[in-house]
Each structure stands twice: as C-alpha cells, then as structure tokens.
C-alpha atoms as a PDB file:
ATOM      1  CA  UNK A   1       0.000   0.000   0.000  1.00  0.00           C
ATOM      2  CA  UNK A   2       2.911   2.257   0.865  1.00  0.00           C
ATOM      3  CA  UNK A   3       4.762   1.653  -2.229  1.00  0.00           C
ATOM      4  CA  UNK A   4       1.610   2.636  -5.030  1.00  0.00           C
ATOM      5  CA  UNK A   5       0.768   5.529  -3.179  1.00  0.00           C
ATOM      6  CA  UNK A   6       4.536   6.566  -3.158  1.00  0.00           C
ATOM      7  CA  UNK A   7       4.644   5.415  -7.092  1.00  0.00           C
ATOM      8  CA  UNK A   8       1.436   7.652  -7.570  1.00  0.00           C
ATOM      9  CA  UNK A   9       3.167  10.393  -5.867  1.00  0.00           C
ATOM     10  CA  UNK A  10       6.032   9.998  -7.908  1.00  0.00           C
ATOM     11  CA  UNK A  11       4.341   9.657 -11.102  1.00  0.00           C
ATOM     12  CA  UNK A  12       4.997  13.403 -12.531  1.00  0.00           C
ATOM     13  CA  UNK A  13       1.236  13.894 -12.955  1.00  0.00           C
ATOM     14  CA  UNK A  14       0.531  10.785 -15.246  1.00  0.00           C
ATOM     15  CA  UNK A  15      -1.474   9.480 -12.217  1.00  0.00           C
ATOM     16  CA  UNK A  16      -3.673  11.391  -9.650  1.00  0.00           C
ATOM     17  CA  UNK A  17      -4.896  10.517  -6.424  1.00  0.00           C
ATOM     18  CA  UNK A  18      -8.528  11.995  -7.721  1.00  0.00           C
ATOM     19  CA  UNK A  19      -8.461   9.700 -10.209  1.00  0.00           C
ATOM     20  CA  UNK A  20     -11.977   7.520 -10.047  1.00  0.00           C
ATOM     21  CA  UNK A  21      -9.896   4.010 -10.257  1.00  0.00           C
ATOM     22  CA  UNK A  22      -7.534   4.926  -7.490  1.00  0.00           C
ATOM     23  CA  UNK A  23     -10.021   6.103  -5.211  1.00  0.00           C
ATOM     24  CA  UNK A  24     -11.998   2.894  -5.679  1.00  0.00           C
ATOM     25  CA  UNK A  25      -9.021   0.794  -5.209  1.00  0.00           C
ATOM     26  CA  UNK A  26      -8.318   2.697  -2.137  1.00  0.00           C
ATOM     27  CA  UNK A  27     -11.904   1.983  -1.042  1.00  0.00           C
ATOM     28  CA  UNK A  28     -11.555  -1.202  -1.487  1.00  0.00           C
ATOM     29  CA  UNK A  29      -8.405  -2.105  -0.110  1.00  0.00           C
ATOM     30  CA  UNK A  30     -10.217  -0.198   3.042  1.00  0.00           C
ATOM     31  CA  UNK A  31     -12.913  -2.641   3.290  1.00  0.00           C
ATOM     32  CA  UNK A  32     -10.451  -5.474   2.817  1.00  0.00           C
ATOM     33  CA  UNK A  33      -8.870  -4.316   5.980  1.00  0.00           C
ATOM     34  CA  UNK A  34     -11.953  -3.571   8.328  1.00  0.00           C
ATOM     35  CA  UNK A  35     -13.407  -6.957   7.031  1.00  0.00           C
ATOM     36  CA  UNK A  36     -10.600  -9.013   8.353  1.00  0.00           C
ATOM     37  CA  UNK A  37     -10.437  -6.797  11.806  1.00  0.00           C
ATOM     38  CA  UNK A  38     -13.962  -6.613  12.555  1.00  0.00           C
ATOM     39  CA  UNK A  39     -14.924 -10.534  10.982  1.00  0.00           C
ATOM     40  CA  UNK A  40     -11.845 -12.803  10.295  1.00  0.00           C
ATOM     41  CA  UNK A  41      -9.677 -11.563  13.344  1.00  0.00           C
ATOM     42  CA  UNK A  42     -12.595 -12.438  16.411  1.00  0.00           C
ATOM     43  CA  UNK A  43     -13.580 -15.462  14.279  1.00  0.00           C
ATOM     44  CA  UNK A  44      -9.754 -16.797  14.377  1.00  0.00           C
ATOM     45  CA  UNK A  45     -10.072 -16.306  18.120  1.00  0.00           C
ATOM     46  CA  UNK A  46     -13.405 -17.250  19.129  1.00  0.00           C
ATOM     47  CA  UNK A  47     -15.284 -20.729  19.616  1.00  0.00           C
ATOM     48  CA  UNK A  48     -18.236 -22.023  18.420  1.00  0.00           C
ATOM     49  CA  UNK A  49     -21.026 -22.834  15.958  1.00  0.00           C
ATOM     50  CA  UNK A  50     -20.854 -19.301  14.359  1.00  0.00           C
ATOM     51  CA  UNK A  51     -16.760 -19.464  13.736  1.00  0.00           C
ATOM     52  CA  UNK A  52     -16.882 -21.114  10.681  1.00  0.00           C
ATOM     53  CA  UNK A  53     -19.261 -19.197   8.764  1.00  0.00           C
ATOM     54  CA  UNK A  54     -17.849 -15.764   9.928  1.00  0.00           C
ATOM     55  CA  UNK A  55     -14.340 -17.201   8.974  1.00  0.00           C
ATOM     56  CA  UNK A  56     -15.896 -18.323   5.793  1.00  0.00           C
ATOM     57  CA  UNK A  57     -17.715 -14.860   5.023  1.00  0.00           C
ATOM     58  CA  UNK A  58     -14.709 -12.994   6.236  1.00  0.00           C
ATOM     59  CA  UNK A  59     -12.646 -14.941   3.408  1.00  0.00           C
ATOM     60  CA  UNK A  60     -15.151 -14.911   0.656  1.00  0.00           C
ATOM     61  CA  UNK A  61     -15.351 -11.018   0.843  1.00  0.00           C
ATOM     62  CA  UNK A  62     -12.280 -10.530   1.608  1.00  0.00           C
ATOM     63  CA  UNK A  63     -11.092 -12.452  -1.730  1.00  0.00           C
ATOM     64  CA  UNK A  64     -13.606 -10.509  -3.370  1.00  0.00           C
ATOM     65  CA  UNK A  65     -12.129  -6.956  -2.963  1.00  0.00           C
ATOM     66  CA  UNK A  66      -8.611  -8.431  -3.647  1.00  0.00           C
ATOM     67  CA  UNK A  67     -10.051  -9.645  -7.394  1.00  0.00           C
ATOM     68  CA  UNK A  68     -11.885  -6.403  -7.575  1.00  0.00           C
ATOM     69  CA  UNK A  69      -8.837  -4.510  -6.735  1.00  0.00           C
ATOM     70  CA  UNK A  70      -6.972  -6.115  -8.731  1.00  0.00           C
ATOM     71  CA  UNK A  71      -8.988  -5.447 -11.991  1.00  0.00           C
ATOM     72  CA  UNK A  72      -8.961  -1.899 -10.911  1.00  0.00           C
ATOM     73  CA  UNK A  73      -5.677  -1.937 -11.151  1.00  0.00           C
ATOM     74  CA  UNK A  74      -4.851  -3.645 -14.160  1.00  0.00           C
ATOM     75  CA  UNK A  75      -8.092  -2.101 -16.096  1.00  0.00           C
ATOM     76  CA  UNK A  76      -7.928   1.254 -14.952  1.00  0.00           C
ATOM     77  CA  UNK A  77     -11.781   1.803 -15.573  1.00  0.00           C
ATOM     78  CA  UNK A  78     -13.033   5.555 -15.450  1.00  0.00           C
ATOM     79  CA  UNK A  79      -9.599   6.704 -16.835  1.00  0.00           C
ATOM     80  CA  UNK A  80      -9.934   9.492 -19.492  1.00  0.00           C
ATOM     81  CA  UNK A  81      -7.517   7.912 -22.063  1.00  0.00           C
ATOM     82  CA  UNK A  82      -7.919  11.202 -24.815  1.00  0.00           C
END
C-alpha cells in the first residue's frame, strides 16, 4: 500500500490521487482491511457454531475486494484515455 501511493506520488502527474480508479481501489483495499479486523480476526479467536461461517464470510469477501482490486488496477476503468 505504501509503495503505489509513493509510485502515484512519484508519477509526474501521469497518475492522480482523484483519479476515479484509485479512489476505488483505495476503497476497497479499506474494506479489505476492516473486514478481516472486525470478521476474520474475532472469528480466528473465538469458539463455536458461528466461527466457521464468519471465517468463511470474512474470506469470501475478503477475496472478493482483492479480485476487484486487482482489476482496478490492471483495467484502470473511469480513466480518461484522450
């Protein structure tokens, strides 16, 4: 995370932090984060009939966001190419 928001900083204008693909990605990667300390994290610790399907939700979205970030980042959709 460090490094692409140095390399964005870096990038002599080509790329902007307003830019709608970087902000999503950002967004994302946010979720990613708050979904694995507010559901993975407690279900990795805790017992009992509701562990497995929080761990299991936890990873599903959590894989989710990485595949969505990941096409935002290799797509770049929303960037004016003209």
């Amino acid at each position: 995370w460090v490094f692409g928001m140095g390399l964005v900083g870096l990038s002599d204008e080509v790329w902007k932090m307003s830019q709608t693909w970087i902000v999503l990605a950002l967004i994302t990667w946010v979720v990613t984060v708050l979904v694995n300390w507010f559901l993975v994290r407690p279900a990795l610790a805790g017992e009992g009939p509701d562990v497995k399907q929080k761990l299991a939700m936890g990873t599903g979205i959590t894989h989710l966001m990485l595949v969505v970030t990941l096409w935002l980042m290799v797509f770049k959709p929303f960037l004016d190419r003209g």
